[in-house]
C-alpha atoms as a PDB file:
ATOM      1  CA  UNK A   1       0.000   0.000   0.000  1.00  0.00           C
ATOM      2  CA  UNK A   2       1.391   3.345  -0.835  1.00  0.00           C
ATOM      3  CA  UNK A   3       0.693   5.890   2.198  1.00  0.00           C
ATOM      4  CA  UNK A   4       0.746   9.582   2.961  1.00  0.00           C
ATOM      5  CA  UNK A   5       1.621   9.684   6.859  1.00  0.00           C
ATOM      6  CA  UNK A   6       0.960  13.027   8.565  1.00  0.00           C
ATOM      7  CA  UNK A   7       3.893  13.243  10.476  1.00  0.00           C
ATOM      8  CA  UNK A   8       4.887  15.836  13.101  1.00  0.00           C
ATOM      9  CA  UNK A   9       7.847  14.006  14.423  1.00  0.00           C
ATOM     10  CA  UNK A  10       5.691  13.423  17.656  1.00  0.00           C
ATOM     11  CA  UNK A  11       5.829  10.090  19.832  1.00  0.00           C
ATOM     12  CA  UNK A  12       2.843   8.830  18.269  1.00  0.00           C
ATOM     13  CA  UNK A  13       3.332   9.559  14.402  1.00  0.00           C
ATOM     14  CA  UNK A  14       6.898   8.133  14.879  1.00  0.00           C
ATOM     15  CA  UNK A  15       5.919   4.918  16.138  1.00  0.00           C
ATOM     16  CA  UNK A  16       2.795   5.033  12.798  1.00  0.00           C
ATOM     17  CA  UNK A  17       5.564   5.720  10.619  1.00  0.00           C
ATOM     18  CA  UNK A  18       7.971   2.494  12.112  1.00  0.00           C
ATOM     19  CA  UNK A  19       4.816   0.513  12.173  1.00  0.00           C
ATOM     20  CA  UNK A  20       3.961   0.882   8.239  1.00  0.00           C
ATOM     21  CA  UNK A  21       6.870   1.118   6.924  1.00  0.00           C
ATOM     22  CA  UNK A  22       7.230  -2.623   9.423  1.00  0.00           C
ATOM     23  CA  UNK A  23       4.340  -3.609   7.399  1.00  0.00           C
ATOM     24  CA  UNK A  24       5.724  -2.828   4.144  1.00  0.00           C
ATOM     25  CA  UNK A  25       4.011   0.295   2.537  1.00  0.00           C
ATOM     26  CA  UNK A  26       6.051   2.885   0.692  1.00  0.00           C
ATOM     27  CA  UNK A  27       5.804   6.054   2.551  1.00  0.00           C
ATOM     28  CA  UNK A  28       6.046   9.462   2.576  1.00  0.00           C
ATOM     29  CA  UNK A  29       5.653  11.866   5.240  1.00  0.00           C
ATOM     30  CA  UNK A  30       3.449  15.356   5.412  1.00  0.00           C
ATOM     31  CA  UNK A  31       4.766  17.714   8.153  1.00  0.00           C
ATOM     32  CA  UNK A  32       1.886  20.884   8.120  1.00  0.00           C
ATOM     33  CA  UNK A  33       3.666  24.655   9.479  1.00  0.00           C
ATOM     34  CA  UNK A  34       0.599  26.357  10.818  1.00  0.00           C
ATOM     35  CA  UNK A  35       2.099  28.990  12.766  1.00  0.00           C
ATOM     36  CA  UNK A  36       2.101  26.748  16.104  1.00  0.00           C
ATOM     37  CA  UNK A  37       4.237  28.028  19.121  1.00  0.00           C
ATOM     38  CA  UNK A  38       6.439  24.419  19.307  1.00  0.00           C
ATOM     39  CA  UNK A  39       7.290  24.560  15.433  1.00  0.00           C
ATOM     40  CA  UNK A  40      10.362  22.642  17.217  1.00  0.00           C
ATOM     41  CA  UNK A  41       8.700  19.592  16.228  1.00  0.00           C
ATOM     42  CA  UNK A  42       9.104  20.310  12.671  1.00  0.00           C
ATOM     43  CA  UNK A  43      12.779  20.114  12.600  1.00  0.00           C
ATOM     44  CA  UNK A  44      12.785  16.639  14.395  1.00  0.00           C
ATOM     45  CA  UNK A  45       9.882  15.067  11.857  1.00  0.00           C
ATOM     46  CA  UNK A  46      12.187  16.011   9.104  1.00  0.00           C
ATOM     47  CA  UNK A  47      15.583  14.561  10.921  1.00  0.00           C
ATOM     48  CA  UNK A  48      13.537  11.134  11.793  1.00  0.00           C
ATOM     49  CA  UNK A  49      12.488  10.896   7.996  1.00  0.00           C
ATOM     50  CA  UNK A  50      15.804  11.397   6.412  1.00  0.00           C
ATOM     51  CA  UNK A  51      16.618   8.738   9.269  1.00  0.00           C
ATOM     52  CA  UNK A  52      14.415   6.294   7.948  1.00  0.00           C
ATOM     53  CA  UNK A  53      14.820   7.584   3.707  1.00  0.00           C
ATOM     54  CA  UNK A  54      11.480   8.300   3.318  1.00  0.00           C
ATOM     55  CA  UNK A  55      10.464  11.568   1.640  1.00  0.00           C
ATOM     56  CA  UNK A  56       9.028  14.286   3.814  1.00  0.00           C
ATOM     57  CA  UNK A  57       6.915  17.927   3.012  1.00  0.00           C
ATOM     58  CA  UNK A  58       6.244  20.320   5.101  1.00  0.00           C
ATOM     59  CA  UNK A  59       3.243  22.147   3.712  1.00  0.00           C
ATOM     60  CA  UNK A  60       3.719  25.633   4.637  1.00  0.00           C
ATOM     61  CA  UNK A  61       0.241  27.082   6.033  1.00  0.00           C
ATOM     62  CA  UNK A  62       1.132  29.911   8.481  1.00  0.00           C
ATOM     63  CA  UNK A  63      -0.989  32.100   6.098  1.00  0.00           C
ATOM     64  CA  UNK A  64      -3.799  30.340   7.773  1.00  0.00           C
ATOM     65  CA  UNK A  65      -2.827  31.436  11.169  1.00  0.00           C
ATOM     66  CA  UNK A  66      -5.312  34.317  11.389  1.00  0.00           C
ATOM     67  CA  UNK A  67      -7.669  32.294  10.690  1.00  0.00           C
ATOM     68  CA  UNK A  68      -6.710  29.891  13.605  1.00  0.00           C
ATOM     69  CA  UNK A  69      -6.855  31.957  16.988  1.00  0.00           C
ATOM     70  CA  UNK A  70      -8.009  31.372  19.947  1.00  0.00           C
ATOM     71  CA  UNK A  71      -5.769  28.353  20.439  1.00  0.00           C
ATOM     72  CA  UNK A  72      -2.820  28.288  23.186  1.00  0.00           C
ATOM     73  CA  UNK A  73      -0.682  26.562  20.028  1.00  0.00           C
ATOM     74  CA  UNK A  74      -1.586  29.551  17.779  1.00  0.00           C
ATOM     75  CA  UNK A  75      -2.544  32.547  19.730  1.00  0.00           C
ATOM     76  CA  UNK A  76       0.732  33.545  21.581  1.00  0.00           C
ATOM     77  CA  UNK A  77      -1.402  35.260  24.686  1.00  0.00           C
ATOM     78  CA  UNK A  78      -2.911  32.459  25.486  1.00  0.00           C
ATOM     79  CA  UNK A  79      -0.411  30.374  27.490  1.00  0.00           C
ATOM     80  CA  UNK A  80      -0.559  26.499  27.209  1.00  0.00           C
ATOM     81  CA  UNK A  81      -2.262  25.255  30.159  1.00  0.00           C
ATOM     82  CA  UNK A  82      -0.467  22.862  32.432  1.00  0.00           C
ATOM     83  CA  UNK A  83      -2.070  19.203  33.833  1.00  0.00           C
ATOM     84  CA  UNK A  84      -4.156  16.237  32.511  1.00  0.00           C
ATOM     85  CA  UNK A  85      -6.056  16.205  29.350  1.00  0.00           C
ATOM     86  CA  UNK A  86      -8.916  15.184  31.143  1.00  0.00           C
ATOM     87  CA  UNK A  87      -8.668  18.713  33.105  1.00  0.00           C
ATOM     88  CA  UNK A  88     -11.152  21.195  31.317  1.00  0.00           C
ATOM     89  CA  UNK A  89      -8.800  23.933  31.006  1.00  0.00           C
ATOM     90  CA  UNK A  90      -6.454  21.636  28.335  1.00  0.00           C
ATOM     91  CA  UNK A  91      -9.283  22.818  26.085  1.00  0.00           C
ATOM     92  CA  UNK A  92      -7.324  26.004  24.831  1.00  0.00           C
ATOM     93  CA  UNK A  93      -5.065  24.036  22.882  1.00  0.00           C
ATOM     94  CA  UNK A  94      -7.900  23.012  20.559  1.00  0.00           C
ATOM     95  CA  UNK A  95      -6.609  24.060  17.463  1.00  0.00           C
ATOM     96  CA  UNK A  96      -9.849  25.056  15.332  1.00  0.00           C
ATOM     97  CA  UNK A  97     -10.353  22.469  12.844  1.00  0.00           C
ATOM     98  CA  UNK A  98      -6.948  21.195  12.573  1.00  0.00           C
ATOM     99  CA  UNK A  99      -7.241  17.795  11.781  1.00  0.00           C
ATOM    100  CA  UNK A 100      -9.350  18.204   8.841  1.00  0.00           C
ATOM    101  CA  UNK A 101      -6.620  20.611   7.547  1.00  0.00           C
ATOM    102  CA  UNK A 102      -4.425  18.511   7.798  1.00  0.00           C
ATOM    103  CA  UNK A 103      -6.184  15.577   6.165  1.00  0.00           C
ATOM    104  CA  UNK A 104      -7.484  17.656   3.310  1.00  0.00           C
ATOM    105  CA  UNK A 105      -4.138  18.425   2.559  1.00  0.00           C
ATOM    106  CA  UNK A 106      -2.891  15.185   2.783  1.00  0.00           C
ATOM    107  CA  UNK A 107      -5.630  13.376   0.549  1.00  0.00           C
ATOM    108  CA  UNK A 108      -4.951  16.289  -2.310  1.00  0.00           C
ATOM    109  CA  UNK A 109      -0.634  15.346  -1.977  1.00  0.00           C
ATOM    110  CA  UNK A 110      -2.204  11.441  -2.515  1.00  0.00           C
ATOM    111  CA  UNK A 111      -4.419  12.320  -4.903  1.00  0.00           C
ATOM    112  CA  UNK A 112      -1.854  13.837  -7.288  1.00  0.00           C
ATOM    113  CA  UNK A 113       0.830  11.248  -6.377  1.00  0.00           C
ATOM    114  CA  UNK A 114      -1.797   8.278  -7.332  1.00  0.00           C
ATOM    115  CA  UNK A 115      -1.396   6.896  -3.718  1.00  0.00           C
ATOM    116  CA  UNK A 116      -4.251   4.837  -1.923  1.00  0.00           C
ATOM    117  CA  UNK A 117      -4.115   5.999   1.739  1.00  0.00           C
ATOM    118  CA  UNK A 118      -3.741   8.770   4.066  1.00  0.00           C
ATOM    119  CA  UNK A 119      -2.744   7.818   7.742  1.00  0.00           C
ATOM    120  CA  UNK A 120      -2.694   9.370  11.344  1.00  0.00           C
ATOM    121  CA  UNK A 121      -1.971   8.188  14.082  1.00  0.00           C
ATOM    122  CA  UNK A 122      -5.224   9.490  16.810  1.00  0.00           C
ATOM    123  CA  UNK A 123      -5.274   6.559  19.298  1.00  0.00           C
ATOM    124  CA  UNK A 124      -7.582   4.942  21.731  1.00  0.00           C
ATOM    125  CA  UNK A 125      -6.708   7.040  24.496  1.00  0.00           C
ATOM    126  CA  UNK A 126      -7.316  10.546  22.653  1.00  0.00           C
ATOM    127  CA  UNK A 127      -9.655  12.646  24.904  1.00  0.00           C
ATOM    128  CA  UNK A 128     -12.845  13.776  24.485  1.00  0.00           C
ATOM    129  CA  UNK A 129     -11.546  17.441  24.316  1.00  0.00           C
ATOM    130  CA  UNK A 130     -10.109  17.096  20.468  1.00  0.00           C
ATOM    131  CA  UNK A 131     -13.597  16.641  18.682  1.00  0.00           C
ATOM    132  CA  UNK A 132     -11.601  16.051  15.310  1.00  0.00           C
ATOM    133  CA  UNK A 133      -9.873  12.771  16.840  1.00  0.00           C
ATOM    134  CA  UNK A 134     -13.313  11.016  18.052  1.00  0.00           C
ATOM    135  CA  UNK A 135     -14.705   7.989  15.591  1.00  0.00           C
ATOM    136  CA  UNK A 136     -17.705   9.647  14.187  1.00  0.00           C
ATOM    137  CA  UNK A 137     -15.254  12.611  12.921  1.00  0.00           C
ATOM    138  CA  UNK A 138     -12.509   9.694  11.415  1.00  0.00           C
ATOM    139  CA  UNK A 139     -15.680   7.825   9.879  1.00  0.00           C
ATOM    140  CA  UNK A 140     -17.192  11.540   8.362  1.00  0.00           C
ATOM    141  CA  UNK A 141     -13.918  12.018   6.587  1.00  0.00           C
ATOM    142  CA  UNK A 142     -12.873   8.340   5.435  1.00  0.00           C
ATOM    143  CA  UNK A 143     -16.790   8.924   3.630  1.00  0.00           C
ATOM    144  CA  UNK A 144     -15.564  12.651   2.396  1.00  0.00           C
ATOM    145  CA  UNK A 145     -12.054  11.596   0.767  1.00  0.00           C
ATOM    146  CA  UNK A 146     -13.482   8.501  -0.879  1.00  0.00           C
ATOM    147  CA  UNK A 147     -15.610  11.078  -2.629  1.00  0.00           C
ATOM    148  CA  UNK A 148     -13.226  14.198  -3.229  1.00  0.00           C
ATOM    149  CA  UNK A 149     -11.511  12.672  -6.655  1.00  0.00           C
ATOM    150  CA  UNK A 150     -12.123   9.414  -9.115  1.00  0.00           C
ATOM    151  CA  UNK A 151      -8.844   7.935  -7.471  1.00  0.00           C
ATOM    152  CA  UNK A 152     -10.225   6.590  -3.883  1.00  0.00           C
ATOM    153  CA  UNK A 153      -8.150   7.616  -1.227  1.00  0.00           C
ATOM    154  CA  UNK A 154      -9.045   5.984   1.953  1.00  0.00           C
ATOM    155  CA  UNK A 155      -8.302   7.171   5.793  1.00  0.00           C
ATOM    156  CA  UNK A 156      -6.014   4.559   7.045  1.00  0.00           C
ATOM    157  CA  UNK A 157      -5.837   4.828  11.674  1.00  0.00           C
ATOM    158  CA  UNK A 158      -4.516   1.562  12.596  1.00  0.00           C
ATOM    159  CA  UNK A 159      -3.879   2.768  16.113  1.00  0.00           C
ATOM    160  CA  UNK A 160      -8.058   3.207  16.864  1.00  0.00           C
ATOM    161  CA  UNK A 161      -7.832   0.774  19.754  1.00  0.00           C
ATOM    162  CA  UNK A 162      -4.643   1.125  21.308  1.00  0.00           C
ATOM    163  CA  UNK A 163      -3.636   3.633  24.531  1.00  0.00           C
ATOM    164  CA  UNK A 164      -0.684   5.608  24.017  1.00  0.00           C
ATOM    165  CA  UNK A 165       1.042   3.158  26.337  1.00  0.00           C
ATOM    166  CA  UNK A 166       0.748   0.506  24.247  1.00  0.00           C
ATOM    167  CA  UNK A 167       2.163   2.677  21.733  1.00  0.00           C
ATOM    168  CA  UNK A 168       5.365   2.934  23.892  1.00  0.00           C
ATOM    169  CA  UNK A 169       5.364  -0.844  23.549  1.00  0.00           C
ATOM    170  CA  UNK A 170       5.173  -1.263  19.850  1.00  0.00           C
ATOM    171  CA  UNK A 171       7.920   1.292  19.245  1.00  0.00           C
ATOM    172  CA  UNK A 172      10.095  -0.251  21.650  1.00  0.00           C
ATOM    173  CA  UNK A 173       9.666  -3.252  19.879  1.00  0.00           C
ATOM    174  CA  UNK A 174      10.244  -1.183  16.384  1.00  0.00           C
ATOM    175  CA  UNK A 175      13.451   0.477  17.473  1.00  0.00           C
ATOM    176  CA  UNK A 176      12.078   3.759  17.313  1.00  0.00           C
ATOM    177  CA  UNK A 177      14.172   6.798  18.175  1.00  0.00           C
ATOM    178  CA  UNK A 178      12.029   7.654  21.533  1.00  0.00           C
ATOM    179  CA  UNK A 179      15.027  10.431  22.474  1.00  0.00           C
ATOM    180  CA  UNK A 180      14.190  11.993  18.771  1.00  0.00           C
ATOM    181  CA  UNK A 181      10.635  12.816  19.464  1.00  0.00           C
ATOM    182  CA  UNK A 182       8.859  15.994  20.012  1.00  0.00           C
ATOM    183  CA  UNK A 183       6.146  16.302  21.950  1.00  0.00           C
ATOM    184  CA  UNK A 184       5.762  19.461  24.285  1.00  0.00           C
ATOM    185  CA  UNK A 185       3.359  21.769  22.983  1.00  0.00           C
ATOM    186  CA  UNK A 186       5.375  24.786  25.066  1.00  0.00           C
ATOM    187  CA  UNK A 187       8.183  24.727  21.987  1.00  0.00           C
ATOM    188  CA  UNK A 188      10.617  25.567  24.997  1.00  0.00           C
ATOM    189  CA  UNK A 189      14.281  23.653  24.658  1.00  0.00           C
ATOM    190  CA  UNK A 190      13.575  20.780  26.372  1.00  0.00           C
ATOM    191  CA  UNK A 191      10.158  19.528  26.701  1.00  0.00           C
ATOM    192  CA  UNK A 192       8.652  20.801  29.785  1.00  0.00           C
ATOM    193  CA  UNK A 193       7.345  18.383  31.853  1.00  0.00           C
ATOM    194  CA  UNK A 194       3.488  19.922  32.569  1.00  0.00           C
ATOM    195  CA  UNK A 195       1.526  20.701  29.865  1.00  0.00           C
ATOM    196  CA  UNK A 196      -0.579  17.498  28.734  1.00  0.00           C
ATOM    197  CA  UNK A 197       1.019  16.336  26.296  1.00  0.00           C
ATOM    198  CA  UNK A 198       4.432  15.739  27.948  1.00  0.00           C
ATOM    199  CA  UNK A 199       1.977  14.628  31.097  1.00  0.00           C
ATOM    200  CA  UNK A 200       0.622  12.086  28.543  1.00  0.00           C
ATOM    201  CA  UNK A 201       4.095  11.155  27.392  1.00  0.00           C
ATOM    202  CA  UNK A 202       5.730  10.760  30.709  1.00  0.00           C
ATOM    203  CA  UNK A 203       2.575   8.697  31.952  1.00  0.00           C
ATOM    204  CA  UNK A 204       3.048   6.526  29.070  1.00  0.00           C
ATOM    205  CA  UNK A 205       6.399   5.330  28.922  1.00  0.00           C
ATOM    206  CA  UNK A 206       5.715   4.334  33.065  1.00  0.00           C
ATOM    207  CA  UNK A 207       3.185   2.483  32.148  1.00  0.00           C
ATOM    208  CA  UNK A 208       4.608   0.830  29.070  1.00  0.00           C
ATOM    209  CA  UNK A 209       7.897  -0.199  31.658  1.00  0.00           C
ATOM    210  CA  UNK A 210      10.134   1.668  29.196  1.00  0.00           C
ATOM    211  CA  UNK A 211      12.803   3.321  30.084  1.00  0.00           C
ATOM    212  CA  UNK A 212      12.250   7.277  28.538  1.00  0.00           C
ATOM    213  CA  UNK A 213      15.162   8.615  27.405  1.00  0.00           C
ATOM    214  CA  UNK A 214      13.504  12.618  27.072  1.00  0.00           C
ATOM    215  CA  UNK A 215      14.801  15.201  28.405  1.00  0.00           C
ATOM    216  CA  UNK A 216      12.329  17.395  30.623  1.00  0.00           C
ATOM    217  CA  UNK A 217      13.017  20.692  32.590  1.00  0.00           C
ATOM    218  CA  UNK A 218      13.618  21.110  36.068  1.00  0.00           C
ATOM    219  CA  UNK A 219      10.619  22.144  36.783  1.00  0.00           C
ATOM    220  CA  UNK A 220       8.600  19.494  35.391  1.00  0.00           C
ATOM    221  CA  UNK A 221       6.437  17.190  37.271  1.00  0.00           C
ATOM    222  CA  UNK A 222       7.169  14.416  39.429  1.00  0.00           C
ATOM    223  CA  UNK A 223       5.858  10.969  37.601  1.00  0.00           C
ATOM    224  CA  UNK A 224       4.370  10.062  41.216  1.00  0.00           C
ATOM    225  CA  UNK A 225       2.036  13.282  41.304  1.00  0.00           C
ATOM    226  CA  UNK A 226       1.695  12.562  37.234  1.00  0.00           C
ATOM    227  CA  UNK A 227       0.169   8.746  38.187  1.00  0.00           C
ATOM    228  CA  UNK A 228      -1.847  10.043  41.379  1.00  0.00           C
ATOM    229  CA  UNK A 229      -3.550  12.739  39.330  1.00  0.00           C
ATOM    230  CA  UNK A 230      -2.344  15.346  42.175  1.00  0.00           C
ATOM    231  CA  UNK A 231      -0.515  17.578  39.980  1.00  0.00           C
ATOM    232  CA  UNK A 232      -0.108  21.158  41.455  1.00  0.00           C
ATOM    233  CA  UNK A 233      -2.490  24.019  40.685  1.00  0.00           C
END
């Protein structure tokens, strides 16, 4: 199967690129540039993929950015909150729409490249917070891109069932590159250690009983308070 991966060099679209190229489709990668704060993440996507020799684009859609406020990942006075995702406030870094962007994109690079699939790599422990990651969204736009051109592309998420712990696992067990991952959403020089997402990673990897080689910031906080759900206010 030939594949367009949308890739932002994060824990999870790392281990979805390992996993099909482990399963033997010919990849490339999509990186989108929409003006977030931790554009960090788009300089390790592109390292990874010349790790691995598969092509990568970054499709450059900062214009858009305007059109994209009222994020903490877009709007720079909004600061990204700190805790759980389960915590209401990790709703400011809802990027408006962003997923769909990104998958319209995708499914036009596919269509004009004659490829079958688009893939991403939303998991089974995405929270209810990112409307854009829930089934009935995937299943509304697997319908959509099957329709947009004569050439079918189809919306390939092989990770639907699994926790981002189990994630951990399977990379392990694909060699990938943990230490070469971005994930903070702060965009800060090492990833810091609160907001959800690096909360999500460090959760994960304890979990998962694999060792995780990031680096976080002094600050950051403790895995005990991170598995107790008594993080500070």
């Amino acid at each position: 199967m030939q594949t367009i991966v949308i890739f932002s060099g994060g824990l999870d679209s790392t281990v979805l690129l390992y996993h099909l190229l482990d399963e033997g489709h010919t990849v490339k990668t999509l990186c989108v540039d929409y003006g977030q704060r931790h554009r960090t993440e788009i300089v390790h996507a592109e390292a990874i993929a010349r790790d691995v020799n598969v092509p990568f684009q970054v499709a450059d859609l900062r214009s858009l950015s305007p059109l994209l406020q009222g994020s903490s990942l877009t709007t720079g006075t909004i600061d990204v909150p700190d805790g759980h995702y389960a915590e209401d406030t990790m709703k400011a870094t809802v990027v408006p729409n962003r997923n769909m962007l990104m998958l319209a994109v995708a499914t036009a690079w596919a269509i004009s490249t004659q490829f079958d699939s688009v893939a991403y790599a939303a998991h089974g422990g995405d929270h209810a917070i990112y409307p854009d990651c829930r089934a009935a969204f995937t299943a509304a736009m697997n319908t959509a891109m099957g329709l947009a051109d004569w050439h079918k592309v189809a919306l390939h998420r092989p990770f639907v069932e699994r926790t981002k712990s189990e994630l951990v696992t399977l990379g392990a067990q694909l060699q990938v590159p943990f230490a070469k991952t971005w994930s903070c959403y702060k965009g800060t020089a090492v990833h810091c250690g609160r907001c959800g997402t690096c909360v999500e990673r460090r959760e994960a990897f304890h979990l998962a009983g694999v060792p995780d080689p990031t680096a976080y910031a002094a600050d950051a906080f403790p895995i005990e308070a991170i598995l107790n759900k008594e993080l500070p206010g």
